[in-house]
Protein backbone atom coordinates (compact mmCIF):
# COMPACT_ATOMS: atom_id res chain seq x y z
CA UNK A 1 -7.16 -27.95 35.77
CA UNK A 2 -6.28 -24.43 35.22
CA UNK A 3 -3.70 -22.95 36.88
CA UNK A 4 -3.93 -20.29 39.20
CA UNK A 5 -1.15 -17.02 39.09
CA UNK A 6 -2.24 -15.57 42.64
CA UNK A 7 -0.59 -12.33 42.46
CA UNK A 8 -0.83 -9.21 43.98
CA UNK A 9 -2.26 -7.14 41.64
CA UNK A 10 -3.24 -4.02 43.84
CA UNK A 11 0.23 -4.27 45.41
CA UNK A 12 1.77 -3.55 41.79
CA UNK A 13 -0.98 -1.32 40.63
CA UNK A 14 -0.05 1.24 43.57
CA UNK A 15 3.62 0.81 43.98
CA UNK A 16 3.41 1.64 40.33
CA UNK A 17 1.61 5.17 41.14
CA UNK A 18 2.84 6.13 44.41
CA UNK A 19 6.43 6.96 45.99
CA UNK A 20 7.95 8.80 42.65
CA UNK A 21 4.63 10.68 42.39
CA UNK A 22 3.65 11.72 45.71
CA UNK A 23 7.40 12.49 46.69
CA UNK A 24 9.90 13.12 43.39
CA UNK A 25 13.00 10.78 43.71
CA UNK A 26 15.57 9.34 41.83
CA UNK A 27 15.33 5.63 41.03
CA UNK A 28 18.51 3.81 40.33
CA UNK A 29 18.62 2.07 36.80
CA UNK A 30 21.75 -0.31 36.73
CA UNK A 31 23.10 -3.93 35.06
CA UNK A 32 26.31 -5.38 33.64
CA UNK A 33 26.93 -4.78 29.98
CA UNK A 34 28.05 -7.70 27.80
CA UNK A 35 29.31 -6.63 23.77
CA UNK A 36 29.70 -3.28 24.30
CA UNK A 37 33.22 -1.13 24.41
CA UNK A 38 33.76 0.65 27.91
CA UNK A 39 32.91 4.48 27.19
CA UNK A 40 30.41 3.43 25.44
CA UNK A 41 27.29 6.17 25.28
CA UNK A 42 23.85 5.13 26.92
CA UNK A 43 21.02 6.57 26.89
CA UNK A 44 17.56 6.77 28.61
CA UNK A 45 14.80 7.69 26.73
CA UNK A 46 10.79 8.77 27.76
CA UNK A 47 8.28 7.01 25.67
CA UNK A 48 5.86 9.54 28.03
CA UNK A 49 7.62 12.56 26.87
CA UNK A 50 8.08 12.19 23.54
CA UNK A 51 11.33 10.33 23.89
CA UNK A 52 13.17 12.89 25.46
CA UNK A 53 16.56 11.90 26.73
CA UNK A 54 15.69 11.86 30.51
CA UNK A 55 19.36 10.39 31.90
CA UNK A 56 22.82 9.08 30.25
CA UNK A 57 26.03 7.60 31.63
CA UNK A 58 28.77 5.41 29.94
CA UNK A 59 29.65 1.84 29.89
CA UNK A 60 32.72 1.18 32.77
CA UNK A 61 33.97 -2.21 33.03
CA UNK A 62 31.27 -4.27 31.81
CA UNK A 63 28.50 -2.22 33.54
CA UNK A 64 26.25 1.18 33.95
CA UNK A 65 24.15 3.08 36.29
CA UNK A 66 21.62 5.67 35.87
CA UNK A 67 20.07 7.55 39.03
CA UNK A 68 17.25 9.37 36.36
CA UNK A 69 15.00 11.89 37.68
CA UNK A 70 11.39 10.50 37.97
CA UNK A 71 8.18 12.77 39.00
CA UNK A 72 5.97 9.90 37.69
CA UNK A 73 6.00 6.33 36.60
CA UNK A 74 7.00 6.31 32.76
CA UNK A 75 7.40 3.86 29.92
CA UNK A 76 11.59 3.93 28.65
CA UNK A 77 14.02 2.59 26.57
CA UNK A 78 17.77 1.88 26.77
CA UNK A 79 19.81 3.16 24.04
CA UNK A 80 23.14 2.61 23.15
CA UNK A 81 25.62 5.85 21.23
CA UNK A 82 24.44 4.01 17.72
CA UNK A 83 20.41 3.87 18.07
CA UNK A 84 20.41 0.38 19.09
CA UNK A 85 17.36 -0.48 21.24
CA UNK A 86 19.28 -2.49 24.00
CA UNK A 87 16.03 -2.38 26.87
CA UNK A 88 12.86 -1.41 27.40
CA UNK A 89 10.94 -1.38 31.00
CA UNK A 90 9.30 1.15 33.37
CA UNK A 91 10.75 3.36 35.67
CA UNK A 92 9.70 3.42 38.85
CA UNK A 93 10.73 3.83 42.81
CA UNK A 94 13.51 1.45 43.35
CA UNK A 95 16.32 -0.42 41.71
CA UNK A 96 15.78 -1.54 38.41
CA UNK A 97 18.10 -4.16 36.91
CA UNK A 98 18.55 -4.74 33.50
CA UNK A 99 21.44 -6.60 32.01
CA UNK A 100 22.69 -5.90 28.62
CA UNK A 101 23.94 -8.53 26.27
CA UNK A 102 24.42 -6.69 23.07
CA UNK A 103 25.19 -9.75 21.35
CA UNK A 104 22.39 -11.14 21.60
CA UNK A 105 19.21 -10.20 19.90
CA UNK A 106 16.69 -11.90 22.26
CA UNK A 107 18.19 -10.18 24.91
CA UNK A 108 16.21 -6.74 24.05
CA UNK A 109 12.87 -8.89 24.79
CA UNK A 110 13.77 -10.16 28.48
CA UNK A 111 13.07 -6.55 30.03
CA UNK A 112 14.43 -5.75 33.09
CA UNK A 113 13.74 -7.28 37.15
CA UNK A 114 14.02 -5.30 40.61
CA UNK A 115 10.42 -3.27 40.90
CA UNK A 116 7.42 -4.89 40.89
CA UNK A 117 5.96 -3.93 38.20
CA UNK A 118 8.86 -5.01 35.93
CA UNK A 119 9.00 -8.09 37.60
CA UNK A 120 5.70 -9.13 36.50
CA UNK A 121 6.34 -7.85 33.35
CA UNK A 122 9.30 -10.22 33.52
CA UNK A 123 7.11 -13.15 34.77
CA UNK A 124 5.10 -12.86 31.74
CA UNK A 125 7.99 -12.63 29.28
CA UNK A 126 9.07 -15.80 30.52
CA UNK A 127 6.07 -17.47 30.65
CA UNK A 128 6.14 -16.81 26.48
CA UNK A 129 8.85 -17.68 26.15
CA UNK A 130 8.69 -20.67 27.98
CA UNK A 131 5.41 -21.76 25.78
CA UNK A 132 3.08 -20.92 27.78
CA UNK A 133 0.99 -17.88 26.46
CA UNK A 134 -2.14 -18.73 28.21
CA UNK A 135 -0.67 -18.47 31.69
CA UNK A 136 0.93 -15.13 30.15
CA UNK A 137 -2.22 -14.32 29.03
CA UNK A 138 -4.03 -14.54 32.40
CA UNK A 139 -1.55 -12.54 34.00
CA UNK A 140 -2.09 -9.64 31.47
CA UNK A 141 -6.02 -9.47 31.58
CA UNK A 142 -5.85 -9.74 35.09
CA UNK A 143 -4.13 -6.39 35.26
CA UNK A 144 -5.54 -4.55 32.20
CA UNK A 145 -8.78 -5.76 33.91
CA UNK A 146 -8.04 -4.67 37.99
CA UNK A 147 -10.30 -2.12 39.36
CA UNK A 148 -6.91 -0.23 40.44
CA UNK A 149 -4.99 0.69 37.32
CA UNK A 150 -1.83 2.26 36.92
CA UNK A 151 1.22 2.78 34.25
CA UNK A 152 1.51 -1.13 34.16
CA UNK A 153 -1.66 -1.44 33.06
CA UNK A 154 -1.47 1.31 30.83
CA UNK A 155 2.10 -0.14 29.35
CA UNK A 156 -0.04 -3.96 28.85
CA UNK A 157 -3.33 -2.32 27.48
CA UNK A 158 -0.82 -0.38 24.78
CA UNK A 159 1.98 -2.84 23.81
CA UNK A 160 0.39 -6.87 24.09
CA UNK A 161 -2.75 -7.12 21.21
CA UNK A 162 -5.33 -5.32 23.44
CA UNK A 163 -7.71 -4.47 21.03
CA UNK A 164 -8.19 -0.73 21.00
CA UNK A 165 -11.73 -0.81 22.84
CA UNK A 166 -10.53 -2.02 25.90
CA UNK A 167 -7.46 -0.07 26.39
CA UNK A 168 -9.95 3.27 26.68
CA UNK A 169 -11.83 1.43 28.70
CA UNK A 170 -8.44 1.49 31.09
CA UNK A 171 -7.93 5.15 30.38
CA UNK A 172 -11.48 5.91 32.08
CA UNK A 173 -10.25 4.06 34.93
CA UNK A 174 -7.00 5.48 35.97
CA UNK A 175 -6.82 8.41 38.62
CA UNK A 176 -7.52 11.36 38.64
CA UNK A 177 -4.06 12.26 39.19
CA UNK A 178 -2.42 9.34 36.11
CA UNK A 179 -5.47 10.17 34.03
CA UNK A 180 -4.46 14.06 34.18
CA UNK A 181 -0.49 13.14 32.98
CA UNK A 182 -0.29 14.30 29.24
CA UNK A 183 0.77 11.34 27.42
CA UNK A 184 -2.27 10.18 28.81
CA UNK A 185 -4.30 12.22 26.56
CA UNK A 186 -2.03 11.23 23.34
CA UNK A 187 -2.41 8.00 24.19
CA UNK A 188 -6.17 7.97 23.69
CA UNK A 189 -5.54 9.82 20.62
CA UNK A 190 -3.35 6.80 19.91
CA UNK A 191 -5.74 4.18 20.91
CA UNK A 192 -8.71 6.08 18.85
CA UNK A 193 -6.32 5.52 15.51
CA UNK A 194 -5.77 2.56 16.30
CA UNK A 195 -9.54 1.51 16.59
CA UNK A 196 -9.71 2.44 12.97
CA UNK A 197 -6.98 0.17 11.79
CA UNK A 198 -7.42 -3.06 13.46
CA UNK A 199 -10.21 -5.87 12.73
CA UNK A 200 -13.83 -4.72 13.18
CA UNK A 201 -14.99 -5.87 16.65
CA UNK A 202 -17.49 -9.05 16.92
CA UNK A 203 -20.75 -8.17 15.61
CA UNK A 204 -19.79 -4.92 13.90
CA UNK A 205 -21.70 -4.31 10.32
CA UNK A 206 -19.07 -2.95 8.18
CA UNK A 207 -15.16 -3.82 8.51
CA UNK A 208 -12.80 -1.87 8.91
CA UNK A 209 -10.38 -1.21 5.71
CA UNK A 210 -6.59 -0.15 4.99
CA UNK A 211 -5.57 3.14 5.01
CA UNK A 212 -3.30 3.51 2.04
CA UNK A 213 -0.18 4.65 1.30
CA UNK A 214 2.69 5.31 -1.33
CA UNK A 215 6.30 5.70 -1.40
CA UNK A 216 9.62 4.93 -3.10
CA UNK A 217 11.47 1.26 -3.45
CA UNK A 218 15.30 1.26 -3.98
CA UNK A 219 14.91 2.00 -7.83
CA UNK A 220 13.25 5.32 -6.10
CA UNK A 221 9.63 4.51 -7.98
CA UNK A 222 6.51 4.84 -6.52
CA UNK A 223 4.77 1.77 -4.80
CA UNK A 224 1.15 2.16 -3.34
CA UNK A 225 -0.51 -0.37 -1.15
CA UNK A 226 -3.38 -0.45 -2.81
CA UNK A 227 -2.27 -1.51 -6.10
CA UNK A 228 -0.44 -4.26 -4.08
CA UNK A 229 -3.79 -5.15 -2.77
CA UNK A 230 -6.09 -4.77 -5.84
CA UNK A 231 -3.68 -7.51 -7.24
CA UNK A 232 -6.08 -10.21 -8.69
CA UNK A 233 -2.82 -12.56 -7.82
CA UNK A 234 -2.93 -11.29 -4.40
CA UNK A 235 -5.28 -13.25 -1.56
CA UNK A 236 -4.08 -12.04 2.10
CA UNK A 237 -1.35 -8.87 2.61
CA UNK A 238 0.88 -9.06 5.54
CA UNK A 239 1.56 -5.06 6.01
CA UNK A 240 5.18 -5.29 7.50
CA UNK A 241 6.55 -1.72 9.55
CA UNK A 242 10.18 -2.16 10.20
CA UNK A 243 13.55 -0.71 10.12
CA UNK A 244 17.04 -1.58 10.26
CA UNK A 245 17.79 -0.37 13.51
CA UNK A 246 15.42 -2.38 15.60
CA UNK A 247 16.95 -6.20 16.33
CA UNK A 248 13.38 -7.52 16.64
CA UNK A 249 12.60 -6.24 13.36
CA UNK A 250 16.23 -7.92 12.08
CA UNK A 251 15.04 -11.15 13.64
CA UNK A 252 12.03 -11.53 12.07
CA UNK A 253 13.24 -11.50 8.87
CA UNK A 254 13.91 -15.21 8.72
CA UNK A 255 10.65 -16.27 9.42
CA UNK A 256 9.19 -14.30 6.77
CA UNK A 257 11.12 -15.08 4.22
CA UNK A 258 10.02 -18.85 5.08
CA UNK A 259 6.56 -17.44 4.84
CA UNK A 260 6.88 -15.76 1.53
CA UNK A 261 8.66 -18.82 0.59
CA UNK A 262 5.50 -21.42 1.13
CA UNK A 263 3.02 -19.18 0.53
CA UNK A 264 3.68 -16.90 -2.20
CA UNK A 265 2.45 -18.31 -5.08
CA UNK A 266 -0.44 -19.29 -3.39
CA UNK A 267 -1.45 -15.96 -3.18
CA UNK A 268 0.90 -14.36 0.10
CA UNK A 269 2.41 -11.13 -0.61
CA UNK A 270 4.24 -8.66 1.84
CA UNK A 271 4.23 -4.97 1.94
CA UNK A 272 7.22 -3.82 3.84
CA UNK A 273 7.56 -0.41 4.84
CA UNK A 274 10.52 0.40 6.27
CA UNK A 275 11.01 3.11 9.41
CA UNK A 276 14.45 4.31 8.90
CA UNK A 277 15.39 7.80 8.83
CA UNK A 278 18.76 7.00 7.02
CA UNK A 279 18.16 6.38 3.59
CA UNK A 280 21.81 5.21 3.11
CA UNK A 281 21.13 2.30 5.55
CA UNK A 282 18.11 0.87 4.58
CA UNK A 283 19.52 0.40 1.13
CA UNK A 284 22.82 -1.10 2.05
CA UNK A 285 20.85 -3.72 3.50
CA UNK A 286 18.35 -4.95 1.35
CA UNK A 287 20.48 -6.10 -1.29
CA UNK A 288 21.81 -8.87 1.25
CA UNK A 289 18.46 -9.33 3.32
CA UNK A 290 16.67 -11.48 1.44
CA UNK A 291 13.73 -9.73 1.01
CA UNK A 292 12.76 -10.04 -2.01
CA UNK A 293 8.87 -8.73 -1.97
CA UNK A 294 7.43 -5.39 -2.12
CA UNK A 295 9.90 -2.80 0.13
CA UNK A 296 9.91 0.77 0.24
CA UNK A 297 10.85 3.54 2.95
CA UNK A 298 8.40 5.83 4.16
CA UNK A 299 9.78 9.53 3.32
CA UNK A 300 8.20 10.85 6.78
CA UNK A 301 9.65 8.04 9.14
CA UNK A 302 9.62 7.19 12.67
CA UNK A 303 7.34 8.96 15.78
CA UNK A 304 5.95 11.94 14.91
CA UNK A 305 2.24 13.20 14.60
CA UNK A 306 1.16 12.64 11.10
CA UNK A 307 2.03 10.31 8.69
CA UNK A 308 2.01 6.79 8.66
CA UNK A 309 3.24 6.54 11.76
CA UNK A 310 0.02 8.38 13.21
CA UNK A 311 -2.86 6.92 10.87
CA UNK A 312 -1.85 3.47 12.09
CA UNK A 313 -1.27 4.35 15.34
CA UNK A 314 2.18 2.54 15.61
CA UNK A 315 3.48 1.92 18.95
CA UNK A 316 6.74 0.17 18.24
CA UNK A 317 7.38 -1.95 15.31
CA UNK A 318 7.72 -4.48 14.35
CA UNK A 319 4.39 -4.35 13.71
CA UNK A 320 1.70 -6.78 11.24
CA UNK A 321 -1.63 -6.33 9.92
CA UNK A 322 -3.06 -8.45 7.69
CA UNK A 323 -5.28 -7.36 4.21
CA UNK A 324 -8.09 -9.32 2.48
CA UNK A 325 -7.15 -8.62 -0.63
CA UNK A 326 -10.48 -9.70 -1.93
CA UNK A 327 -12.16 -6.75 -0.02
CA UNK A 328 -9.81 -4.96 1.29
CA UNK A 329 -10.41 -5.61 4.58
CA UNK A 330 -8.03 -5.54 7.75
CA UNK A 331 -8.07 -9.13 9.30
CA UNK A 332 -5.05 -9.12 11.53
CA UNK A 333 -2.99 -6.81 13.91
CA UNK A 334 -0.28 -7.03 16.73
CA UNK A 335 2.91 -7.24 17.23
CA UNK A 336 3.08 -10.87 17.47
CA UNK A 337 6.38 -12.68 17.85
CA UNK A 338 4.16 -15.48 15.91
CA UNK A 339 2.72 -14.42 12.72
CA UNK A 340 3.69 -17.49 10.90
CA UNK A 341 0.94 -19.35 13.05
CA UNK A 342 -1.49 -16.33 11.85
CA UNK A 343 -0.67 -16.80 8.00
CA UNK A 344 -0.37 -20.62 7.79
CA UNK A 345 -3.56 -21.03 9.31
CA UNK A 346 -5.41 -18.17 6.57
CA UNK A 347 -3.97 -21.16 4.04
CA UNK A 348 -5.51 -23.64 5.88
């Protein structure tokens, strides 16, 4: 029998919009703080506005507080002094906890409890984790799906494997009021990327293909994707965006180097492309990674608006897509925590 998440959708959906919107407010942002120094920098950053550093404080005796200034509901992340992605959860009328263990890399993933919309968000994360996708599943469609949409919806439609089609079918539902916000707009210029670079919906008559690209490996020559896909040798392509700075990125690496591993000479090979702004980083690492397939650095890293960045409409990374490299075809995209299931079963 399926089960049945009764939850109150609406009641999320519109705590989510009003109370910082209708009447500007701070919301207190706050949580203990577990491998970190006291004195230790922290920042809050707005994924709505272009990352701008909206609040910071400093690690005191194992914990932190924020009281950022909030005119609307946003998307942000929790930086530490170094770069290090600690958080990420939406700000919103209330207290917001979110605990910091710095020492642990799963931590980043548990995202934060207090408001309701982060406590669903929550709910879900532990359903996943927990092994139970479907249930976490439900939960998501049912909002991305609600009548009533708000910033939660808009955070699910753009960050858990919505294909690009329905998110702007969410944007032409949200208010007047959300749907005039600018990030809005960018986001549908996001979203309309995006449509390009993920597998051709059900039914379509022509697929959609890779965009390509070229740049440097740690020798400093010239890699393109293409000739990594026009391979004869080469039967799938997992297109790999990463950097060193982001722990789920760091995480992953075991898993595909078990992939590459199995699968390699049966006709697996990865494309990483690396996000880093530092140069100097990227190739202190490597040496020791263990990744020993195709890297190189993209020259224009990170958020901006052109670039790779742009023309594959990257939200966070990491981030997979997956090449036919018969025809050149993309097969695969998400940010799935569990792209060995996706590759093993192309071997199948």
């Amino acid at each position: 029998m399926k089960k049945s998440y009764n939850i109150s959708i609406l009641f999320v959906l519109i705590a989510g919009l009003c109370g910082c919107q209708s009447q500007p407010e701070y919301c207190t942002v706050k949580g203990t703080v577990k491998g970190l120094k006291n004195g230790t920098r922290l920042e809050l950053q707005d994924e709505h506005n272009h990352f701008k550093v909206i609040a910071s404080t400093r690690v005191k005796d194992g914990a932190y507080e924020f009281h950022p200034y909030a005119s609307a509901p946003t998307h942000v992340y929790l930086y530490s002094k170094d770069g290090e992605q600690l958080k990420d959860f939406l700000l919103e009328p209330g207290t917001i906890i979110a605990d910091v263990d710095a020492t642990d890399e799963k931590d980043y993933v548990t995202f934060a409890t207090g408001t309701p919309s982060n406590d669903l968000l929550h709910k879900i994360n532990q359903l996943e984790m927990n092994g139970d996708p479907d249930a976490a599943k439900t939960i998501r469609d049912e909002v991305t799906n609600a009548k009533e949409t708000g910033i939660l919806a808009l955070y699910l439609a753009d960050d858990h494997g919505v294909p690009a089609s329905q998110g702007l079918v969410v944007l032409d539902r949200l208010s007047a009021d959300l749907a005039s916000k600018p990030y809005v707009a960018e986001f549908r210029e996001a979203l309309t990327y995006r449509a390009k670079t993920e597998p051709a919906p059900e039914g379509s008559e022509s697929p959609n293909y890779f965009i390509d690209m070229e740049f440097p490996d740690i020798d400093g020559d010239l890699i393109s994707l293409s000739s990594v896909v026009n391979n004869p040798a080469n039967r799938y392509i997992l297109l790999d965006f990463w950097a060193t700075w982001c722990s789920p990125c760091r995480e992953s690496i075991p898993k595909l180097q078990a992939l590459y591993k199995e699968y390699h000479d049966k006709g697996l090979e990865i494309y990483s492309v690396s996000e880093d702004v530092n140069e100097r980083n990227w190739k202190n690492f490597l040496p020791e990674s263990g990744m020993t397939w195709v890297n190189v650095r993209d020259v224009n890293p990170g958020r901006n608006d052109k670039g790779m960045w742009k023309e594959y409409a990257l939200h966070g990374i990491p981030a997979y897509l997956v090449i036919d490299g018969e025809t050149g075809a993309i097969i695969f995209r998400d940010r799935t925590k569990d792209i060995a299931t996706v590759i093993t079963a192309l071997f199948q």
